[in-house]
Protein backbone atom coordinates (compact mmCIF):
# COMPACT_ATOMS: atom_id res chain seq x y z
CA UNK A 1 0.00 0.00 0.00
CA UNK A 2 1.08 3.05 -1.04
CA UNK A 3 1.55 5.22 2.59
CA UNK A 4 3.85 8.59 1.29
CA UNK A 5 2.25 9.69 -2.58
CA UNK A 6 4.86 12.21 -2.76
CA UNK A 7 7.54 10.03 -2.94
CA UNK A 8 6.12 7.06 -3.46
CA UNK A 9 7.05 5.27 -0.64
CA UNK A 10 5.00 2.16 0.54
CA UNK A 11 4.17 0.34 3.74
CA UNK A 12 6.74 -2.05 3.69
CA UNK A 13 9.05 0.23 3.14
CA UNK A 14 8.18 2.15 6.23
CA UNK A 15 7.87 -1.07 8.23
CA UNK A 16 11.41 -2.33 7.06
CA UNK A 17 13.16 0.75 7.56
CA UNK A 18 11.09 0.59 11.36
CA UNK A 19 12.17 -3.04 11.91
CA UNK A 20 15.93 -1.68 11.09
CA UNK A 21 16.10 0.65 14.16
CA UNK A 22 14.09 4.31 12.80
CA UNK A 23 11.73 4.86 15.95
CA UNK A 24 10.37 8.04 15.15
CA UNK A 25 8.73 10.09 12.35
CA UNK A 26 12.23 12.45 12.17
CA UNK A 27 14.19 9.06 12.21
CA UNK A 28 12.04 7.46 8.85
CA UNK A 29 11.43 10.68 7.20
CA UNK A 30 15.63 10.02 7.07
CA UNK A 31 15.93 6.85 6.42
CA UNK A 32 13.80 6.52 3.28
CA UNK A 33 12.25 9.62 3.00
CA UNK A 34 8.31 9.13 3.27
CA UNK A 35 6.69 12.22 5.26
CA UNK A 36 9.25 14.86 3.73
CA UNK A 37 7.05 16.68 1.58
CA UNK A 38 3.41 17.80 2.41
CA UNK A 39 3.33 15.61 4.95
CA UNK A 40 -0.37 14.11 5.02
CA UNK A 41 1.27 10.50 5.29
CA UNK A 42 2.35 11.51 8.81
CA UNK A 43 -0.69 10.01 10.57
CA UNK A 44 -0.52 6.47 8.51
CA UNK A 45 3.55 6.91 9.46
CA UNK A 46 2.94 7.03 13.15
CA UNK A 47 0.81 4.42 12.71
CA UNK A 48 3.09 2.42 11.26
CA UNK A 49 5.59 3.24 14.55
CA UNK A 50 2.83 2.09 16.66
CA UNK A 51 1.92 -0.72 14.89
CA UNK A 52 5.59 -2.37 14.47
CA UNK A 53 6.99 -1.29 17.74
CA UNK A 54 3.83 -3.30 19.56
CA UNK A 55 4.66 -5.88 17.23
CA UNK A 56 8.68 -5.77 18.31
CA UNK A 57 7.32 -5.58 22.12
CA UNK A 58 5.23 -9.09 21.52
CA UNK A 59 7.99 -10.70 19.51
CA UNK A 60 10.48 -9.80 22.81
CA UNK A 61 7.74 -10.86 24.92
CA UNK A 62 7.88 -14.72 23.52
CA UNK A 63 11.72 -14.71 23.06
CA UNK A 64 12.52 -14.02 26.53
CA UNK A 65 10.11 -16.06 28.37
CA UNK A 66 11.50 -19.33 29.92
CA UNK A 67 10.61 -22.75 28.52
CA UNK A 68 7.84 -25.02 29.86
CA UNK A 69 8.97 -28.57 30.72
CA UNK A 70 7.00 -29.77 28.73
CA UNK A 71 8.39 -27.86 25.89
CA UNK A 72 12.26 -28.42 26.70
């Protein structure tokens, strides 16, 4: 999906350049550019933040908890 029309920058974009350390709009209007312009993509960007760091935070969550016996 199409998220910044100015410069044609997409959602996986914006998720990819999240998922490689940008945690703020400042941080991926650097990386890749989206939200540079006019600047109406900056609610889907945040968003995006949102959306990927909760995803980051459940991903952690399951990594770090111990085993079950039953699992080990």
């Amino acid at each position: 999906m199409l998220v910044c029309h100015c410069n044609g920058i997409s959602d996986r974009t914006i998720r990819r350049v999240i998922r490689g350390g940008a945690n703020s709009l400042g941080e991926v209007r650097s990386a890749c550019g989206a939200g540079g312009c006019c600047q109406s993509c900056t609610p889907a960007i945040r968003k995006l933040l949102r959306l990927e760091t909760a995803q980051t935070e459940r991903d952690a969550d399951t990594t770090d908890r111990p085993q079950s016996a039953a699992s080990a």
